[in-house]
N, C-alpha and C. Protein backbone atom coordinates (compact mmCIF):
# COMPACT_ATOMS: atom_id res chain seq x y z
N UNK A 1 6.54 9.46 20.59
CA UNK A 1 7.81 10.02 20.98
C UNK A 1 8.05 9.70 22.46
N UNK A 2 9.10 9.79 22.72
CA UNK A 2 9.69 8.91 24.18
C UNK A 2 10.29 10.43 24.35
N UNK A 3 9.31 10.51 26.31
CA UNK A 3 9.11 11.31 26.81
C UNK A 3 10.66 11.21 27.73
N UNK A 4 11.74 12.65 27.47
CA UNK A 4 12.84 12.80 28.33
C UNK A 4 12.98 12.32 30.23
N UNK A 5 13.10 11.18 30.75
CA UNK A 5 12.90 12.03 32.38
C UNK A 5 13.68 12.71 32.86
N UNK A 6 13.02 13.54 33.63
CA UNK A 6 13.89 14.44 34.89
C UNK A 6 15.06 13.70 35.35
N UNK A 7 16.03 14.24 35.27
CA UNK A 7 17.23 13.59 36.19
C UNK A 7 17.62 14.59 37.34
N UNK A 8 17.61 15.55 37.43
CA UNK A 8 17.85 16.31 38.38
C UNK A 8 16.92 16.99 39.26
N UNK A 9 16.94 16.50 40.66
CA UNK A 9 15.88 17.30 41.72
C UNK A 9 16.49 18.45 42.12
N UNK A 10 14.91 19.10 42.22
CA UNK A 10 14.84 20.81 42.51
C UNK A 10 15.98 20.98 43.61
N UNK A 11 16.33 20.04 44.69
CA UNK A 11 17.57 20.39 45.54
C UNK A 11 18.99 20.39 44.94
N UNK A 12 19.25 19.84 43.82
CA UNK A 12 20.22 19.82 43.23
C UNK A 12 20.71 20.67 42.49
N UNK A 13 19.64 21.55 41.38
CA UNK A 13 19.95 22.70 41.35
C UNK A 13 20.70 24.03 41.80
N UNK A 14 21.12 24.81 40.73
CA UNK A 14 21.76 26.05 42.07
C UNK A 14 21.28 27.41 40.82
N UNK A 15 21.48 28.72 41.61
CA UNK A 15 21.25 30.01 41.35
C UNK A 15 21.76 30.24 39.91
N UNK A 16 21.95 30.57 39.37
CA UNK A 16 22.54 31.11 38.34
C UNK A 16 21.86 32.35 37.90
N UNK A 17 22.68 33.68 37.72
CA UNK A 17 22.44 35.06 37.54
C UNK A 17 23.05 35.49 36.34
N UNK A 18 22.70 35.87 35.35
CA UNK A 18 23.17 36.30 34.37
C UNK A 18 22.55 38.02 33.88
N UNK A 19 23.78 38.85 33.60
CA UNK A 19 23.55 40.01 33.78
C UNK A 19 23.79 40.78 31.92
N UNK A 20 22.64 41.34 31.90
CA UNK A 20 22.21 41.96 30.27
C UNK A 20 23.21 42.89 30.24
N UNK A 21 23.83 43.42 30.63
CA UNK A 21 25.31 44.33 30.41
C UNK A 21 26.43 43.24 30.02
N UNK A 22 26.59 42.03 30.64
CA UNK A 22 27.66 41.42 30.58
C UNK A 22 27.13 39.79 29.36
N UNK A 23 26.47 39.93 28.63
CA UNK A 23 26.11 38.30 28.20
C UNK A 23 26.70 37.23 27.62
N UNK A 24 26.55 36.15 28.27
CA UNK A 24 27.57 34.97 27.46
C UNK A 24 26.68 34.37 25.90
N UNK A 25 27.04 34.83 25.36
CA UNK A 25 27.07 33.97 24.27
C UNK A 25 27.41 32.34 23.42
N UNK A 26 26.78 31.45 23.20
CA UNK A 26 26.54 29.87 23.05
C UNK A 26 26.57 30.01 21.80
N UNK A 27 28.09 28.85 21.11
CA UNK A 27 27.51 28.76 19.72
C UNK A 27 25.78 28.15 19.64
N UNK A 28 25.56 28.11 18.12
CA UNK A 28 24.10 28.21 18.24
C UNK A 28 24.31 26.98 16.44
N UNK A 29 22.79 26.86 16.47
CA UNK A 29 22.36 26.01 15.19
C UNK A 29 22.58 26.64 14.10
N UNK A 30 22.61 28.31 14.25
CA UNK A 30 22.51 29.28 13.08
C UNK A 30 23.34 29.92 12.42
N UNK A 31 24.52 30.06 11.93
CA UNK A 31 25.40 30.78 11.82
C UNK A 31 24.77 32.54 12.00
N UNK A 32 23.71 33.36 11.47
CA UNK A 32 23.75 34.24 11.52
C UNK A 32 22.41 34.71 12.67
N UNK A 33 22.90 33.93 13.72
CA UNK A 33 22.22 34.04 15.03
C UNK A 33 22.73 33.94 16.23
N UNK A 34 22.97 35.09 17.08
CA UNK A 34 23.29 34.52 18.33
C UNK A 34 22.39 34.26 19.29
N UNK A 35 23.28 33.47 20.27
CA UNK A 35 22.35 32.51 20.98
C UNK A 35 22.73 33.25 22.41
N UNK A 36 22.38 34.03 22.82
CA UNK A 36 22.41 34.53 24.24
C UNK A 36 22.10 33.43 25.34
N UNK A 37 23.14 33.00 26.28
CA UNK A 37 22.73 32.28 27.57
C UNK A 37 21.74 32.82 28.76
N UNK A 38 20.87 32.29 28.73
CA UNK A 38 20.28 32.94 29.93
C UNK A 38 20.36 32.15 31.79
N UNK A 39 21.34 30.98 31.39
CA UNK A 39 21.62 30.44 33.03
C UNK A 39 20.74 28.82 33.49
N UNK A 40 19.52 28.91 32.34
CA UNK A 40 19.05 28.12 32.66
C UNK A 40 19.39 26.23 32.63
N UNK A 41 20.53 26.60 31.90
CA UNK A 41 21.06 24.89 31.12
C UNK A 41 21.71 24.82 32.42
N UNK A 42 22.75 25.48 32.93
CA UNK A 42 23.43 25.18 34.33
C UNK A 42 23.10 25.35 35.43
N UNK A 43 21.81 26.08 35.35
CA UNK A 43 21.12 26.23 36.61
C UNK A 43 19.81 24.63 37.11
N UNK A 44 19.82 24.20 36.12
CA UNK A 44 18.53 22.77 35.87
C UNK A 44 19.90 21.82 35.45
N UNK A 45 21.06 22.02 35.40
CA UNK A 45 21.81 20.99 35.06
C UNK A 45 21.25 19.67 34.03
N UNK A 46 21.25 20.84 33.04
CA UNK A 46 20.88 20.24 31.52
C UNK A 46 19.23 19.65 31.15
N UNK A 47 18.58 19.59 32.20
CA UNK A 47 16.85 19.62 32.28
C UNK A 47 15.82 20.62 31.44
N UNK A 48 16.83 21.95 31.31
CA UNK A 48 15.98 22.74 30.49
C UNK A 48 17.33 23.46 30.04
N UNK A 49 16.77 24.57 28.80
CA UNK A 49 17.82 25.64 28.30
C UNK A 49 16.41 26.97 28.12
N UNK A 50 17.23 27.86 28.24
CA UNK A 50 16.74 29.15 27.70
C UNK A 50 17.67 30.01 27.08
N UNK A 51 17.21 30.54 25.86
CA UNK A 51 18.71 31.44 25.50
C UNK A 51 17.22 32.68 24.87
N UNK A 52 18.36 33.46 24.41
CA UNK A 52 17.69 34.22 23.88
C UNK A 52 18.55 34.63 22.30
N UNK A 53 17.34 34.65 21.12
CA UNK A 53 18.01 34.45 20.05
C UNK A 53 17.94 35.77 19.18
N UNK A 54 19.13 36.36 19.13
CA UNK A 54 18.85 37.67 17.97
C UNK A 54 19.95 37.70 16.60
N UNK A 55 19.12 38.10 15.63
CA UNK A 55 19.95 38.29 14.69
C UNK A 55 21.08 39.01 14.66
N UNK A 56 22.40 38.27 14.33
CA UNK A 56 23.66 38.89 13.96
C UNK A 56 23.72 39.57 12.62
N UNK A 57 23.26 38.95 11.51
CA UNK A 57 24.03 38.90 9.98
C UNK A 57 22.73 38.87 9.32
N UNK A 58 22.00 40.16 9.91
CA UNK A 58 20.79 40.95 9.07
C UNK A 58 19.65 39.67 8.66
N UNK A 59 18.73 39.23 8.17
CA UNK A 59 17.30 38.63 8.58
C UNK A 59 17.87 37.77 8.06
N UNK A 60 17.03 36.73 8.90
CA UNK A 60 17.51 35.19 8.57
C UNK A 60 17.09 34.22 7.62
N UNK A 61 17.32 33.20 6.96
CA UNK A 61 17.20 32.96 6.01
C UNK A 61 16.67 31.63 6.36
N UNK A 62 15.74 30.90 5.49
CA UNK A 62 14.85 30.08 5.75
C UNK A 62 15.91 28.53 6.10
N UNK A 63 15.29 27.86 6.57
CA UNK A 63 15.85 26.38 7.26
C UNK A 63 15.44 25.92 6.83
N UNK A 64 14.73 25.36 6.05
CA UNK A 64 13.98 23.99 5.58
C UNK A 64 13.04 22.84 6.61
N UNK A 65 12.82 22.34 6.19
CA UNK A 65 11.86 21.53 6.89
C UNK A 65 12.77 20.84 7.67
N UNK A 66 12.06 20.67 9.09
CA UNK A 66 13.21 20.03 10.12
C UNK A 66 12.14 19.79 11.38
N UNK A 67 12.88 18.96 12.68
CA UNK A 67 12.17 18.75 13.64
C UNK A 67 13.46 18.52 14.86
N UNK A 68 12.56 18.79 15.96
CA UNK A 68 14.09 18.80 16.85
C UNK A 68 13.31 17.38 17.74
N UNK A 69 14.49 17.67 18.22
CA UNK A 69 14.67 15.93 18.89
C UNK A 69 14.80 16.47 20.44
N UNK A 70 13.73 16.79 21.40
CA UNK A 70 13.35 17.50 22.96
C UNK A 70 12.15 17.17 23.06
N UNK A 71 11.88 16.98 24.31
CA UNK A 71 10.31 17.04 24.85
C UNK A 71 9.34 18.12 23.98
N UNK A 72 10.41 19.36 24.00
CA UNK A 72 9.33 20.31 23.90
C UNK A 72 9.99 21.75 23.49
N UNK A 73 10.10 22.52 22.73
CA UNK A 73 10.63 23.57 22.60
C UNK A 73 9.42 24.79 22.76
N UNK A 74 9.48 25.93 23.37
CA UNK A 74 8.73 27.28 23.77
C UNK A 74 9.80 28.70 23.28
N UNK A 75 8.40 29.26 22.13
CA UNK A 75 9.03 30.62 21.85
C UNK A 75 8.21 31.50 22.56
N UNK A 76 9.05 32.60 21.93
CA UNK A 76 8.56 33.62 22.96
C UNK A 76 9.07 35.27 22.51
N UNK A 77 8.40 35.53 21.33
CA UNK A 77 8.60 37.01 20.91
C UNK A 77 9.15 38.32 21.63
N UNK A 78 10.10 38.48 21.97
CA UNK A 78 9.88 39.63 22.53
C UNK A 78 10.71 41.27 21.41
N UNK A 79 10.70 41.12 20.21
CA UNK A 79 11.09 42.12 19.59
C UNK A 79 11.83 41.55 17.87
N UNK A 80 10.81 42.60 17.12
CA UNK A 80 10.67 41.99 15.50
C UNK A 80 9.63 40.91 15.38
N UNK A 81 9.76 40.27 14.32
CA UNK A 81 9.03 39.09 14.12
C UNK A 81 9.46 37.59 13.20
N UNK A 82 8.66 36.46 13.48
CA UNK A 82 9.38 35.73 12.45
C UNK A 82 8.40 34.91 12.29
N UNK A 83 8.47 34.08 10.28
CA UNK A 83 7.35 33.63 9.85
C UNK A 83 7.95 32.02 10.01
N UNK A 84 7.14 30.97 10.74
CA UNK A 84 7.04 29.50 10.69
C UNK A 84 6.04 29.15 10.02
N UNK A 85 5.94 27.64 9.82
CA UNK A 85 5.27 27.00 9.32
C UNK A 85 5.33 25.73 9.36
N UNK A 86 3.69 25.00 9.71
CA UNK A 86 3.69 24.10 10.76
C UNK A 86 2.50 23.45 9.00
N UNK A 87 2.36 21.86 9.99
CA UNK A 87 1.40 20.78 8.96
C UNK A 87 0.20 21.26 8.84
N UNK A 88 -0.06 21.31 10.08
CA UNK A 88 -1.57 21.39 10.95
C UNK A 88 -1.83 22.67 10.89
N UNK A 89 -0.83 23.99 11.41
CA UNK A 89 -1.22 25.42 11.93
C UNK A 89 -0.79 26.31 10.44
N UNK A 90 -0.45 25.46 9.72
CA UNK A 90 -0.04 26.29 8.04
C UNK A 90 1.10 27.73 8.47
N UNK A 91 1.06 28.73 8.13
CA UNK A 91 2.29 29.73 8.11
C UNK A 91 1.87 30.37 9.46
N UNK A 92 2.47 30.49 10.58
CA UNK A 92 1.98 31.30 11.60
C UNK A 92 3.34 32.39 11.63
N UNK A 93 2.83 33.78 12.27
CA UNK A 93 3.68 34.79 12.32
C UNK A 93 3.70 35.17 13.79
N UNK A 94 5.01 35.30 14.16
CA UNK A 94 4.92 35.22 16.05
C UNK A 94 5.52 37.22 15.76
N UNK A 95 4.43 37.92 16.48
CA UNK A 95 4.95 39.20 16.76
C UNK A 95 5.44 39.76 18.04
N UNK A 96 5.70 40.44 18.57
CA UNK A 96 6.34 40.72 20.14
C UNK A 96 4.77 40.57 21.06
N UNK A 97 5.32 39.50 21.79
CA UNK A 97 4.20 38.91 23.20
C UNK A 97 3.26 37.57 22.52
N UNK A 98 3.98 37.33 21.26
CA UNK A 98 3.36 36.27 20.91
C UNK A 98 4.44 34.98 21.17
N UNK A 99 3.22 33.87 21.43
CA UNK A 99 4.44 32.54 21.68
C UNK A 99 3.86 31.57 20.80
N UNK A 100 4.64 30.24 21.46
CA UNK A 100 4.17 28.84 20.82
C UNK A 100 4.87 28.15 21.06
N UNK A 101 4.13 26.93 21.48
CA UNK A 101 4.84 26.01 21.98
C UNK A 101 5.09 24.73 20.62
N UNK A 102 5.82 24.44 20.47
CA UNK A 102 6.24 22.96 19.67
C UNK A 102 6.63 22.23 20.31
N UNK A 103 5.51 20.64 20.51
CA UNK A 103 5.98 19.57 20.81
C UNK A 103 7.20 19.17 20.18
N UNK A 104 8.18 18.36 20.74
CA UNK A 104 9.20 17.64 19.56
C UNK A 104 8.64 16.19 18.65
N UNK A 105 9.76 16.66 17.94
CA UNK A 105 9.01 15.90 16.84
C UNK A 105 8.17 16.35 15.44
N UNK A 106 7.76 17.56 16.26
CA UNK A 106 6.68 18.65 15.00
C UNK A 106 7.98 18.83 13.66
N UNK A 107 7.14 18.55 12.72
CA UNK A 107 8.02 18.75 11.24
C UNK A 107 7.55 20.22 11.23
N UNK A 108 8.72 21.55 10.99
CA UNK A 108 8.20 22.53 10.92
C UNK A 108 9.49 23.22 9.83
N UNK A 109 9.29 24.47 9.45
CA UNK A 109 10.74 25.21 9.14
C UNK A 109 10.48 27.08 9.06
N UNK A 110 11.53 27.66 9.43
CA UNK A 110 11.40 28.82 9.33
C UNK A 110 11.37 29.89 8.29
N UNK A 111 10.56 30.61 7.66
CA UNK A 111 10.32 31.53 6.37
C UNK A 111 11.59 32.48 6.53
N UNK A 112 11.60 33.21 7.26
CA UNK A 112 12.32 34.49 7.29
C UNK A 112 12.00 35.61 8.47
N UNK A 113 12.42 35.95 8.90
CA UNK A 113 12.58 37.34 10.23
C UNK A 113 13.14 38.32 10.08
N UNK A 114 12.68 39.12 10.71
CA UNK A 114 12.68 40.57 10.84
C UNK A 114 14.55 40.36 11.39
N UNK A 115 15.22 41.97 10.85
CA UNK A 115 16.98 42.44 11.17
C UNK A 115 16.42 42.30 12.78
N UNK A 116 15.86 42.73 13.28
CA UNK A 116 15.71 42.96 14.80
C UNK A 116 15.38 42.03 15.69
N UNK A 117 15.08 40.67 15.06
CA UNK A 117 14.41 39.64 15.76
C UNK A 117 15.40 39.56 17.24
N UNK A 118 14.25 39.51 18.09
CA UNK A 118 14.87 38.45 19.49
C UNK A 118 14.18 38.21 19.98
N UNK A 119 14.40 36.71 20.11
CA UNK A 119 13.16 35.48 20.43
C UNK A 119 13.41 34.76 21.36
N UNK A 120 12.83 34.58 22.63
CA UNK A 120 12.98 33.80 23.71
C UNK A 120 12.74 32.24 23.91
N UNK A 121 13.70 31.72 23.75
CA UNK A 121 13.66 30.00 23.09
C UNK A 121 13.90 29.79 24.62
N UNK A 122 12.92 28.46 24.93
CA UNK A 122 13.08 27.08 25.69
C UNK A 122 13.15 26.00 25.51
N UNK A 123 13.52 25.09 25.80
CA UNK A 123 13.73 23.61 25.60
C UNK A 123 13.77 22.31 26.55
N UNK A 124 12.70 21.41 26.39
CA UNK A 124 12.98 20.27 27.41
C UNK A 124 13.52 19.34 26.70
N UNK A 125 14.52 18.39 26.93
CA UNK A 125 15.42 18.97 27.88
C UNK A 125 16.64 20.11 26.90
N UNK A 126 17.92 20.26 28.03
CA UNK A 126 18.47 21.44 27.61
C UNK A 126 18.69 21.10 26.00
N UNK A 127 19.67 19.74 25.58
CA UNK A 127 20.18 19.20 24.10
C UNK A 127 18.84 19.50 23.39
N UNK A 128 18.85 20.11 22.42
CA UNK A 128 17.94 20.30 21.38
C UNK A 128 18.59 19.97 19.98
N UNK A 129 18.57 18.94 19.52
CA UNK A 129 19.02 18.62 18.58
C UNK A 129 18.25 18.41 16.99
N UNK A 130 18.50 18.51 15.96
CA UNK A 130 17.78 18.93 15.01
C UNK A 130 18.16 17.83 13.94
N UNK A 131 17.02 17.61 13.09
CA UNK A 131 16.92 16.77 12.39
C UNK A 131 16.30 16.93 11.07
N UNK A 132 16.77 17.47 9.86
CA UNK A 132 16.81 17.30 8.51
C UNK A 132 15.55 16.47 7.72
N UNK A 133 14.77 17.18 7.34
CA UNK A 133 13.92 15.98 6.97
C UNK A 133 13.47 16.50 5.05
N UNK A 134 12.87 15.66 4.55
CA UNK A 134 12.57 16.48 3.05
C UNK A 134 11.00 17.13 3.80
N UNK A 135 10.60 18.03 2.54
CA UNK A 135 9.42 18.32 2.46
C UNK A 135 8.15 17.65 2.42
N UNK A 136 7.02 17.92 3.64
CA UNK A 136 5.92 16.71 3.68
C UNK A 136 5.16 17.11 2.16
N UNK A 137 4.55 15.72 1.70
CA UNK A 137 3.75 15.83 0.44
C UNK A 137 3.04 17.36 0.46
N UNK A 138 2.22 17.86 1.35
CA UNK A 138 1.41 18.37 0.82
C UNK A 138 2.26 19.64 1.19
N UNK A 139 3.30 19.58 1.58
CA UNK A 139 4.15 21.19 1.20
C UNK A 139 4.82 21.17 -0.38
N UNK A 140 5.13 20.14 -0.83
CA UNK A 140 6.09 19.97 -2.24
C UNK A 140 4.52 20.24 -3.23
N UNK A 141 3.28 19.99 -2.80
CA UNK A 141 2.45 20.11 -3.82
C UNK A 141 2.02 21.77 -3.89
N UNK A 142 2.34 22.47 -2.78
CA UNK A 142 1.93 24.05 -2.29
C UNK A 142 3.23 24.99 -2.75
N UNK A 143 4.10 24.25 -3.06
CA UNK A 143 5.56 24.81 -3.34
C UNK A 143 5.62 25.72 -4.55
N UNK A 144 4.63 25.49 -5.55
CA UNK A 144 4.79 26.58 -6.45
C UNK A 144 3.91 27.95 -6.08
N UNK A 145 3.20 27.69 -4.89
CA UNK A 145 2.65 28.71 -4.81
C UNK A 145 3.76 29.83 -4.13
N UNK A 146 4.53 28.92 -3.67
CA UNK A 146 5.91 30.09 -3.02
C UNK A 146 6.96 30.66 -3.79
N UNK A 147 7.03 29.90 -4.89
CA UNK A 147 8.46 30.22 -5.86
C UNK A 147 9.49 30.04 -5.47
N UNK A 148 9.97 30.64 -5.62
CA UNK A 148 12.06 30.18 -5.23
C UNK A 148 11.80 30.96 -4.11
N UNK A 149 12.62 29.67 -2.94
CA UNK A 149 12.60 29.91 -1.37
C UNK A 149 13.17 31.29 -1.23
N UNK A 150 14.24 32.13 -2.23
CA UNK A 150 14.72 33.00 -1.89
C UNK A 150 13.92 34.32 -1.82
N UNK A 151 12.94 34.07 -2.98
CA UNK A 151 12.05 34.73 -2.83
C UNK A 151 10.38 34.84 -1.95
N UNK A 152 10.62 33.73 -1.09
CA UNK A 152 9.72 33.77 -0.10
C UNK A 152 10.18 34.82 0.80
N UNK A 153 11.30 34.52 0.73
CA UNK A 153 11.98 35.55 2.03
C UNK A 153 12.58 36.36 2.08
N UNK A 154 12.47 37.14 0.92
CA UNK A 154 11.99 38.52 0.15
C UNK A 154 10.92 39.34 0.39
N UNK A 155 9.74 38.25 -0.36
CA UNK A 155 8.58 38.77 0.00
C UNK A 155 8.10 38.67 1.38
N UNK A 156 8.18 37.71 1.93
CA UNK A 156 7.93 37.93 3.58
C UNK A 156 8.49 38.88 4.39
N UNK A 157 9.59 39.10 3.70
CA UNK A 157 10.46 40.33 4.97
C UNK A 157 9.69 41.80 4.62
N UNK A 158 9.36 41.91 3.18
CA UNK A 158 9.47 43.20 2.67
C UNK A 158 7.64 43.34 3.08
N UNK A 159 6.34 42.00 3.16
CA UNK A 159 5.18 42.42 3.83
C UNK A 159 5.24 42.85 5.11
N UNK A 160 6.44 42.34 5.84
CA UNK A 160 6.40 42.79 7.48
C UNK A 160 7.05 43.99 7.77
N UNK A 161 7.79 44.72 7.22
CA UNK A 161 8.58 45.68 7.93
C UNK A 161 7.49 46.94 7.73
């Protein structure tokens, strides 16, 4: 993978303050997610993003296998939870103060989250763009052990709460 460069020096930068009474809101990848701005895309002038992501339209519903197209994306739990699943790290569950970093490129997709989720997303650089992929072999061969996706995320919501 071809590593983003820096285009903007630390002098070029400026302040940006964003206040939790007042928050701007960014459409987002999700329909039933908002994407809270946290300053950082205009403050790094597009070098990094931070938003913060909470459910609108009650727990979220699985994405499918996908990979984003950034250096690097960083979560960052801070309230509810939500189930991923990676090649290498199999189903991981991020709870509040838990993180993880994903290189880009990682084929991953999301199970399902908690009504309360809000998750502290980063990104190098800010564009995080996403990319559609089918299921790797050895998930389509594990697939009956899940049943109908709808019911993964059924049963996943209803072991966590």
């Amino acid at each position: 993978m071809e590593i983003t460069p820096r285009k903007v020096n630390p002098g070029d930068m400026s302040v940006e303050h964003r206040e939790a009474a007042n928050p701007t809101f960014n459409p987002g990848r999700r329909a039933e997610i908002k994407y809270r701005d946290l300053g950082l895309e205009a403050a790094t002038r597009g070098d990094m993003r931070a938003e913060v992501m909470h459910i609108s339209e009650g727990t979220s519903r699985p994405t499918g296998w996908h990979y984003h197209t950034a250096d690097v994306q960083f979560l960052h739990m801070i309230k509810g939870w939500v189930k991923m699943e990676f090649g290498d790290a199999g189903v991981v569950t991020l709870s509040p103060g838990d993180s993880i970093t994903i290189p880009g490129g990682t084929v991953h997709q999301e199970l399902c989250s908690s009504d309360d989720m809000e998750l502290l997303e980063i990104s190098v650089p800010a564009k995080l763009g996403t990319v559609n992929v089918e299921a790797p072999e050895w998930a389509r061969e594990r697939s009956d052990d899940y049943g109908d996706r709808s019911e993964v995320h059924k049963v996943g919501h209803a072991a966590n709460t």
